[in-house]
PDB file of N, CA and C in Angstrom:
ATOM      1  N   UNK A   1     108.737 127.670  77.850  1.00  0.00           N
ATOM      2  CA  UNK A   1     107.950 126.738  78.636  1.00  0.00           C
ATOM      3  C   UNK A   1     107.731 125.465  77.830  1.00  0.00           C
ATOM      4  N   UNK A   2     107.609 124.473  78.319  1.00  0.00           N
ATOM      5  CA  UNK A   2     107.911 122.460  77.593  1.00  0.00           C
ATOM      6  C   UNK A   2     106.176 122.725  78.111  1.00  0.00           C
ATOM      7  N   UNK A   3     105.550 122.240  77.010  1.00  0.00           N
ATOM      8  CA  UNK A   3     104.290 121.878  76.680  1.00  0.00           C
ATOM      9  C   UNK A   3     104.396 120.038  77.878  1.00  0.00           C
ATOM     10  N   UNK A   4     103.586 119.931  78.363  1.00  0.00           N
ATOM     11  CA  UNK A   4     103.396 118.867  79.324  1.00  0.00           C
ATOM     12  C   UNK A   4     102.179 117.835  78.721  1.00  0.00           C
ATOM     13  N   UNK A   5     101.942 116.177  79.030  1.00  0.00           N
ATOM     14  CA  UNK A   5     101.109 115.640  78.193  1.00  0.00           C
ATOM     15  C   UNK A   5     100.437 114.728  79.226  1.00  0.00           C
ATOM     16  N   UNK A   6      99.065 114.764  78.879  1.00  0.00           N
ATOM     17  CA  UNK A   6      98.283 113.679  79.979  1.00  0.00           C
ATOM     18  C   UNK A   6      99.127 112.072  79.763  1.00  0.00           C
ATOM     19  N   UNK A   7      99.904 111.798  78.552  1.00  0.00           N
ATOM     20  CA  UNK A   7     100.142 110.314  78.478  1.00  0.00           C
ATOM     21  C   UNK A   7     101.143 109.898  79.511  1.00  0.00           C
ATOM     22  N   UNK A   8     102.227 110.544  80.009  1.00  0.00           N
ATOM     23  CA  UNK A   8     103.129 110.776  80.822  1.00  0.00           C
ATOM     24  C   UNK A   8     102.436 111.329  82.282  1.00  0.00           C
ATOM     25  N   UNK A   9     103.225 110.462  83.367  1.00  0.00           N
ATOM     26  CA  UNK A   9     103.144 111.016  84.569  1.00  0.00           C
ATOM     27  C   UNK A   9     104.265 112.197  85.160  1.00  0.00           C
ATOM     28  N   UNK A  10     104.974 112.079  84.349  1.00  0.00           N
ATOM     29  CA  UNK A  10     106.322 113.233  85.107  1.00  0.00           C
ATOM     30  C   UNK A  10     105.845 114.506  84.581  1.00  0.00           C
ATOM     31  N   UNK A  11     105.187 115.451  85.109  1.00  0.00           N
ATOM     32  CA  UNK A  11     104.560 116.886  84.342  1.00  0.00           C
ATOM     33  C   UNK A  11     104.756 117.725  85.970  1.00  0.00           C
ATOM     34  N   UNK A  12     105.390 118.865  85.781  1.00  0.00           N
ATOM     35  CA  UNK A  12     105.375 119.786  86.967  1.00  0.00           C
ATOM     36  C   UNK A  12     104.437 120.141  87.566  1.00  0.00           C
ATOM     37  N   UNK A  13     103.293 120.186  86.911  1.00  0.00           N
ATOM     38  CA  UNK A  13     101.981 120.745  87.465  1.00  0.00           C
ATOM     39  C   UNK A  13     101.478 119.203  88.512  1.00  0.00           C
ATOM     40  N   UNK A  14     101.507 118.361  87.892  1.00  0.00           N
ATOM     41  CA  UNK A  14     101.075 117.098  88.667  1.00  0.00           C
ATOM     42  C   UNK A  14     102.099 116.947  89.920  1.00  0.00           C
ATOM     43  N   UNK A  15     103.183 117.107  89.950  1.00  0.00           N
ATOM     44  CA  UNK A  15     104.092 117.078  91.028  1.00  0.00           C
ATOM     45  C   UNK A  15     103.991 118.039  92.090  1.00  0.00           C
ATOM     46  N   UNK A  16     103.510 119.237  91.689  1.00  0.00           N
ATOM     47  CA  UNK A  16     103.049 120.322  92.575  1.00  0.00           C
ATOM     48  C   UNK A  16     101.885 120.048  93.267  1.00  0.00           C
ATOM     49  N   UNK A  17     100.453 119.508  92.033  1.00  0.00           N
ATOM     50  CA  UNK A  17      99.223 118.772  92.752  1.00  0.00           C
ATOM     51  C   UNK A  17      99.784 117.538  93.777  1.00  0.00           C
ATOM     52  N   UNK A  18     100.022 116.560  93.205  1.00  0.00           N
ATOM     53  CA  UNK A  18     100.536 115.836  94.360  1.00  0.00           C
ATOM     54  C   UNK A  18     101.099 116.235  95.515  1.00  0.00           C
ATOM     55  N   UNK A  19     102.316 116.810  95.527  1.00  0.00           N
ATOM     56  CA  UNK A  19     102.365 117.696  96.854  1.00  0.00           C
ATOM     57  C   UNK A  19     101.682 118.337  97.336  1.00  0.00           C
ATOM     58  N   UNK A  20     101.024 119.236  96.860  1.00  0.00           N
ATOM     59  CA  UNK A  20      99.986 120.380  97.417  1.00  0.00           C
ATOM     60  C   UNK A  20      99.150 119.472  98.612  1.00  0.00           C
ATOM     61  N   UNK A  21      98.208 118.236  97.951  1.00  0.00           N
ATOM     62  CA  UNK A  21      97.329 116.984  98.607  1.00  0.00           C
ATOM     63  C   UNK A  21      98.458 117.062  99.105  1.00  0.00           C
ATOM     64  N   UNK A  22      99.383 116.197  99.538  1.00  0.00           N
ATOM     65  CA  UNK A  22     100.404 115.523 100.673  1.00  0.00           C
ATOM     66  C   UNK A  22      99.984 116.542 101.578  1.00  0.00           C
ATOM     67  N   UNK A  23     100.271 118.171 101.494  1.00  0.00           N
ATOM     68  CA  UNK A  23     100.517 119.035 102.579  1.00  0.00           C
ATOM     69  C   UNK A  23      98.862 119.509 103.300  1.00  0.00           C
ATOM     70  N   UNK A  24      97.981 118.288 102.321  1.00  0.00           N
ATOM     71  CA  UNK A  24      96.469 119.108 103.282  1.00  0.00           C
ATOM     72  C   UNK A  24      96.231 120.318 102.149  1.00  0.00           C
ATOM     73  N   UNK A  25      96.650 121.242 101.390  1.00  0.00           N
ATOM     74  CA  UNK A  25      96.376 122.550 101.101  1.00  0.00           C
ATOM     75  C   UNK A  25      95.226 121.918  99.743  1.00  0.00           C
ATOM     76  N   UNK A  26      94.990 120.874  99.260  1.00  0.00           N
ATOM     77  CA  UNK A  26      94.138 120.633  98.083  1.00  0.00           C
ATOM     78  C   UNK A  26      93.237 119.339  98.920  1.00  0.00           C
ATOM     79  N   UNK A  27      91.802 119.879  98.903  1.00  0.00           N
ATOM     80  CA  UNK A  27      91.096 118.778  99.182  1.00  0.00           C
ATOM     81  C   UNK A  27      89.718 118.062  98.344  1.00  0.00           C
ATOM     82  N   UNK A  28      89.724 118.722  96.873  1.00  0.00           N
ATOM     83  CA  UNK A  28      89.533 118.468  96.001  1.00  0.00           C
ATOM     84  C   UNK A  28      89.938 118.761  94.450  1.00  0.00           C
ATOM     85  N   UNK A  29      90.206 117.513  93.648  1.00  0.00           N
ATOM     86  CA  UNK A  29      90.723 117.677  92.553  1.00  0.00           C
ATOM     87  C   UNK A  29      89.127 117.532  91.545  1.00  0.00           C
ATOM     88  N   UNK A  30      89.342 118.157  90.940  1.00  0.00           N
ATOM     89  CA  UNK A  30      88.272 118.242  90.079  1.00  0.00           C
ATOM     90  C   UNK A  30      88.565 118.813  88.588  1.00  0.00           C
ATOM     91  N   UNK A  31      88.603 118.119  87.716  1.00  0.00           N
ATOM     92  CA  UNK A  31      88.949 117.786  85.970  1.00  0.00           C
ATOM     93  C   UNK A  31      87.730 117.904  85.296  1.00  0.00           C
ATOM     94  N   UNK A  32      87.666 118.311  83.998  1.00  0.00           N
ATOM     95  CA  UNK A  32      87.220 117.722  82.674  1.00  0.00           C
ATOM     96  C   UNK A  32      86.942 116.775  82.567  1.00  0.00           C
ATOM     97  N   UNK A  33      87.768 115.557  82.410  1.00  0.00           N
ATOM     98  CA  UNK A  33      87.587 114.821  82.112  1.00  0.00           C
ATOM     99  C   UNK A  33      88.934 113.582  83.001  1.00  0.00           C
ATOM    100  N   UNK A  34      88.369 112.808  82.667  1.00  0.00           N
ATOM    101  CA  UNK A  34      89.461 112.121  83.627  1.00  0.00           C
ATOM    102  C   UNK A  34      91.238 111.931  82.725  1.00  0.00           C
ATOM    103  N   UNK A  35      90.901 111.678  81.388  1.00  0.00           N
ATOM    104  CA  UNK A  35      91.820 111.787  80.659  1.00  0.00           C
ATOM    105  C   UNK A  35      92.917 113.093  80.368  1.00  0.00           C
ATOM    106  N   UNK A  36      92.163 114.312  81.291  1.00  0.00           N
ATOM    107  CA  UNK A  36      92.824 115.450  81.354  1.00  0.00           C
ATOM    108  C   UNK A  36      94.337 115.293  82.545  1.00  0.00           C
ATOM    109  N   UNK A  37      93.760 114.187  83.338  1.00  0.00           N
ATOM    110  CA  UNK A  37      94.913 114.194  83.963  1.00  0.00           C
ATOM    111  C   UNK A  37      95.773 113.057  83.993  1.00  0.00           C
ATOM    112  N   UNK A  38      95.495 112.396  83.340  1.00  0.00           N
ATOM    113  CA  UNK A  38      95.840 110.943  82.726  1.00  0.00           C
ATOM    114  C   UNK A  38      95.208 110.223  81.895  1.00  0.00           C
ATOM    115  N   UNK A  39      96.425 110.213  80.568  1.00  0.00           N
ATOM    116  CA  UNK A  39      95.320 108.659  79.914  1.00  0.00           C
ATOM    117  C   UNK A  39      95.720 107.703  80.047  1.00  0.00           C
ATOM    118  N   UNK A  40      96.292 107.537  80.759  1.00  0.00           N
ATOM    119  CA  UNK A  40      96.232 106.196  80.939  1.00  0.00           C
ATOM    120  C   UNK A  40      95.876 105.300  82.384  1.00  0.00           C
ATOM    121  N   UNK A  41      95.160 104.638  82.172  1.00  0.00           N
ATOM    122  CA  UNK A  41      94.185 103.944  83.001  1.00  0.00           C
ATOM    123  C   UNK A  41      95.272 103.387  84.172  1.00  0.00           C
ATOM    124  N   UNK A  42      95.953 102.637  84.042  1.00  0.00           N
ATOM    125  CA  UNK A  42      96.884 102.497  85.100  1.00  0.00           C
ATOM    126  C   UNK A  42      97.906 103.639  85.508  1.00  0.00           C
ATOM    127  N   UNK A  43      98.151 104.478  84.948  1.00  0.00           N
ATOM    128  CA  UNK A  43      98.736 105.687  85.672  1.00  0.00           C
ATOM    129  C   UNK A  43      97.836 106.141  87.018  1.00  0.00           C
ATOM    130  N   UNK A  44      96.930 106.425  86.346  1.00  0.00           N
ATOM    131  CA  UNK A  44      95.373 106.695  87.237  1.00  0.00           C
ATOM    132  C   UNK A  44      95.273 105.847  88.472  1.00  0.00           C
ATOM    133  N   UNK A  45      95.381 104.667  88.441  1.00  0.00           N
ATOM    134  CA  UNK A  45      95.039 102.900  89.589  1.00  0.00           C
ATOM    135  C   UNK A  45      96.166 103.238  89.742  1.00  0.00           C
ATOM    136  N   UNK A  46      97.617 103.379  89.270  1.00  0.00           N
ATOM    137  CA  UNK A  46      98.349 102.887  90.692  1.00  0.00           C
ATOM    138  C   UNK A  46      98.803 104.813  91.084  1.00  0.00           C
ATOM    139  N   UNK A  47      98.210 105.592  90.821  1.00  0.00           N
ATOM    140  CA  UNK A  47      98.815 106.621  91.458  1.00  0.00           C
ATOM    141  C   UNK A  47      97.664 107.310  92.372  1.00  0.00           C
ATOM    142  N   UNK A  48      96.686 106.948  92.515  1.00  0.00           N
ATOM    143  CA  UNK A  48      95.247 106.721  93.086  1.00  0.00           C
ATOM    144  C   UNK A  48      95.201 107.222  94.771  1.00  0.00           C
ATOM    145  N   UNK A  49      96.619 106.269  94.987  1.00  0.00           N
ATOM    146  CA  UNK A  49      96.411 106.721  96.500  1.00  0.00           C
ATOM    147  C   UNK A  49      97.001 107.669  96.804  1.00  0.00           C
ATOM    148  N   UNK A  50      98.394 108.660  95.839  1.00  0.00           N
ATOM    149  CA  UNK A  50      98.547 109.682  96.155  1.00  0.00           C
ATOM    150  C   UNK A  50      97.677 110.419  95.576  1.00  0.00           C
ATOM    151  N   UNK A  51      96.701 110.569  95.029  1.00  0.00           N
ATOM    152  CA  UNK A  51      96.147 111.561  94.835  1.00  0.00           C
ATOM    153  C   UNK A  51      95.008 112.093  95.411  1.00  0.00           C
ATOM    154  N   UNK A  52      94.394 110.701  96.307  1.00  0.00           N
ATOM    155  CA  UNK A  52      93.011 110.835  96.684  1.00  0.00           C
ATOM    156  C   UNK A  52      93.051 110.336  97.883  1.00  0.00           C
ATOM    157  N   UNK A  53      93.586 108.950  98.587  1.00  0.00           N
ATOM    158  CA  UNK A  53      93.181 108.263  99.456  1.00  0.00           C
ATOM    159  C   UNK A  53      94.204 108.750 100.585  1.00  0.00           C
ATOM    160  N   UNK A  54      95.581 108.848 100.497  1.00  0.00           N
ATOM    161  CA  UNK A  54      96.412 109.669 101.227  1.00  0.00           C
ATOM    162  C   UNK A  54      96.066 110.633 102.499  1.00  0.00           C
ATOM    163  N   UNK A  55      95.034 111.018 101.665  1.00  0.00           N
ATOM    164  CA  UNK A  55      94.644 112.420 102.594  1.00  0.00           C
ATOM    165  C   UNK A  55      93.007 112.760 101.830  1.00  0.00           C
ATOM    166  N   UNK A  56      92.693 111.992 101.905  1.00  0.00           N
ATOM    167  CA  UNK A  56      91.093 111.510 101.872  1.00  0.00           C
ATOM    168  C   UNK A  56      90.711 112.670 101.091  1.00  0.00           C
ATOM    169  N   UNK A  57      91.174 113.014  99.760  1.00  0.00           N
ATOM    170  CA  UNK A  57      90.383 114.169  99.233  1.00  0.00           C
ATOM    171  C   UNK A  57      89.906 113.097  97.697  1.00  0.00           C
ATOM    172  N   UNK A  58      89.012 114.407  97.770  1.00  0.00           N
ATOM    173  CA  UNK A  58      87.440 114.168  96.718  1.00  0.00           C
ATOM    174  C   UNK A  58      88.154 114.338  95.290  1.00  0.00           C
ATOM    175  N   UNK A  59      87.905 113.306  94.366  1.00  0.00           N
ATOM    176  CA  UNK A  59      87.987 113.458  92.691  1.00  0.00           C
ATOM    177  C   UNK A  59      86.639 113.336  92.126  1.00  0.00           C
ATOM    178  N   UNK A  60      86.736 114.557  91.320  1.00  0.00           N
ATOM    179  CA  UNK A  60      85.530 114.784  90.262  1.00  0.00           C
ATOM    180  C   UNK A  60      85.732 115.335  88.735  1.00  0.00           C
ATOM    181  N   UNK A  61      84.726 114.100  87.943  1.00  0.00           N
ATOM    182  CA  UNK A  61      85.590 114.842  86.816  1.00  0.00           C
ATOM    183  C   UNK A  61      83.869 115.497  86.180  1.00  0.00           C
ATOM    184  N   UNK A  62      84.110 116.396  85.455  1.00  0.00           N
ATOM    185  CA  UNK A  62      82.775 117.470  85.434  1.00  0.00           C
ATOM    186  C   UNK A  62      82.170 116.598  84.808  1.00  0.00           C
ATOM    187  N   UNK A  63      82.777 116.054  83.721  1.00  0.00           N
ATOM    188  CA  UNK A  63      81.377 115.366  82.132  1.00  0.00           C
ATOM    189  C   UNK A  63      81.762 114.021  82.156  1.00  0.00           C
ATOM    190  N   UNK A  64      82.222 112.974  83.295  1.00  0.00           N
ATOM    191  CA  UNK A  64      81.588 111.864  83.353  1.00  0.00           C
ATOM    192  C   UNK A  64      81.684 111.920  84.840  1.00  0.00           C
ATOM    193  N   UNK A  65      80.174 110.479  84.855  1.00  0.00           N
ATOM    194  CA  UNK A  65      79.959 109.850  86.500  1.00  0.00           C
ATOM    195  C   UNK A  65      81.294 109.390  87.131  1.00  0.00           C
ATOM    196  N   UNK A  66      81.631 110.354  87.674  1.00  0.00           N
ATOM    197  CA  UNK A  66      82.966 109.866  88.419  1.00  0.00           C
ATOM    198  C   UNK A  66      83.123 111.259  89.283  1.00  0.00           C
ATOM    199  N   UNK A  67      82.853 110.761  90.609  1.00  0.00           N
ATOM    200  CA  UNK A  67      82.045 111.685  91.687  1.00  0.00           C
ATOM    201  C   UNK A  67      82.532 110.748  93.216  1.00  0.00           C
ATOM    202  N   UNK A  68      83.774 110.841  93.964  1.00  0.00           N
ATOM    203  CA  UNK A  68      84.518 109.920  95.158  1.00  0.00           C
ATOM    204  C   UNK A  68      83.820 110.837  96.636  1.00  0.00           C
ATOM    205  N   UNK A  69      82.931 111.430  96.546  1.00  0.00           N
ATOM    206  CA  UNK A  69      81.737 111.795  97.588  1.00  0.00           C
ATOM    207  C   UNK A  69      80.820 111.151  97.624  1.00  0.00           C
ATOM    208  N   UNK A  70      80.335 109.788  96.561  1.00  0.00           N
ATOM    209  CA  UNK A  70      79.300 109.593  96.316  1.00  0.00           C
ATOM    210  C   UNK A  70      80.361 107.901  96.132  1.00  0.00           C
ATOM    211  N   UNK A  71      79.017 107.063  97.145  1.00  0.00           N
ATOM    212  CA  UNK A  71      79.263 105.436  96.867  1.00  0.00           C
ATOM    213  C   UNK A  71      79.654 104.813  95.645  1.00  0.00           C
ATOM    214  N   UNK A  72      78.823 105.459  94.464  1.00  0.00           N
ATOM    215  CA  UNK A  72      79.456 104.615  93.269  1.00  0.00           C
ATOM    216  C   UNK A  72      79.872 105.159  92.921  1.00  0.00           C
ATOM    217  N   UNK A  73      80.909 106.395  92.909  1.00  0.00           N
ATOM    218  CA  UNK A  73      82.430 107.141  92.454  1.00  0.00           C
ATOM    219  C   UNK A  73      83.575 106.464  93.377  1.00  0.00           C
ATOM    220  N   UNK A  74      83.378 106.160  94.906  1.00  0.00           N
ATOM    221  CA  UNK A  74      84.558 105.476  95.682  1.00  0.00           C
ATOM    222  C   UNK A  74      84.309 104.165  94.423  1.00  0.00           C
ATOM    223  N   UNK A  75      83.021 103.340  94.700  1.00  0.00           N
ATOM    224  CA  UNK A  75      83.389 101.862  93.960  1.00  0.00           C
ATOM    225  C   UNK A  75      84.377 101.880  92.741  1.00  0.00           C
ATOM    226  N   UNK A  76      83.924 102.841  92.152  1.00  0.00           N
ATOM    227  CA  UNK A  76      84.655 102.830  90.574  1.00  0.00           C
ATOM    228  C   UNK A  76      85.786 103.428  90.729  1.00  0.00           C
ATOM    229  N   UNK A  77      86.242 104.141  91.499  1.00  0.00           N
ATOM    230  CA  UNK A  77      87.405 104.304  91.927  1.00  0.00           C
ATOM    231  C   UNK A  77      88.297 102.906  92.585  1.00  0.00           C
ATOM    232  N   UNK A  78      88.031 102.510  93.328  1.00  0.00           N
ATOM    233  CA  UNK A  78      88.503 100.949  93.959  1.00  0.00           C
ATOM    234  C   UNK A  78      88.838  99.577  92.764  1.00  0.00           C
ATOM    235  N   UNK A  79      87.228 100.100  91.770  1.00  0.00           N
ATOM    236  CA  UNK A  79      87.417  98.855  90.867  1.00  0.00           C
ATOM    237  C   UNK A  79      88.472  99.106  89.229  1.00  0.00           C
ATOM    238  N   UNK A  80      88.908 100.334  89.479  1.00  0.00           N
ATOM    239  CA  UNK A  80      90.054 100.853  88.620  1.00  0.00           C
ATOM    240  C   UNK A  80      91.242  99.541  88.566  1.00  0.00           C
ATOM    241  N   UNK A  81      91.555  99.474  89.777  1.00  0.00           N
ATOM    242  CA  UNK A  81      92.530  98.630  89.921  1.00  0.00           C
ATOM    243  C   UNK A  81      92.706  97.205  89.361  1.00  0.00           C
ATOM    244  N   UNK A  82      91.343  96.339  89.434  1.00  0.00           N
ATOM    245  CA  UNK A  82      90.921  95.567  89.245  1.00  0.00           C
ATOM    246  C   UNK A  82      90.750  95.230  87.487  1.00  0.00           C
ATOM    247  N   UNK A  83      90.757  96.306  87.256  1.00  0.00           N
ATOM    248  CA  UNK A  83      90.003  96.463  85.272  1.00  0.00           C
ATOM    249  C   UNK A  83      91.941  96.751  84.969  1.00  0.00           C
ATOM    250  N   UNK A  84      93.049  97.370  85.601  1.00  0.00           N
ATOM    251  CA  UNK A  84      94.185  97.257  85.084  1.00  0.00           C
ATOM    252  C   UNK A  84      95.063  95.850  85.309  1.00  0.00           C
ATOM    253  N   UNK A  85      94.830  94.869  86.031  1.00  0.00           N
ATOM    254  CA  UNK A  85      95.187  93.635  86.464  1.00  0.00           C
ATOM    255  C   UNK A  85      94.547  92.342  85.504  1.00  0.00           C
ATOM    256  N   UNK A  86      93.437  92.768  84.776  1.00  0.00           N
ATOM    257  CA  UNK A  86      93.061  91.585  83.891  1.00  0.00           C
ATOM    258  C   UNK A  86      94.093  92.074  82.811  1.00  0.00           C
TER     259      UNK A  86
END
């Protein structure tokens, strides 16, 4: 088995999550930490809408404020984009 790395987006498990959301069968993702499923900040902003907005499911990461059920988890979700463009 190939050890897989949050710095990289090509990881089997993420390709399966992503699909899984596409098909409806995942309607919340919920992490550690946000860096568990990416570190990198624009991986995160531009892959955003397959993971969450697509098919309107909930991201939560346990040990920081980052909660997309709740007004200021969508904002900071939205303003991701914005903080990778400066």
């Amino acid at each position: 088995m190939v050890a897989s790395s949050g710095g990289n987006m090509v990881r089997p498990g993420l390709k399966k999550l992503l699909e899984d959301i596409a098909a409806g069968k995942i309607d919340t993702v919920i992490v550690y930490k946000v860096d568990r499923l990416t570190r990198s900040l624009a991986d995160f902003a531009n892959n955003r809408r397959d993971l969450l907005t697509a098919r309107e499911s909930v991201f939560v990461s346990v040990t920081q404020q980052f909660n997309t059920t709740t007004s200021m988890g969508r904002l900071t979700l939205n303003v991701l984009p914005l903080i990778r463009s400066i």
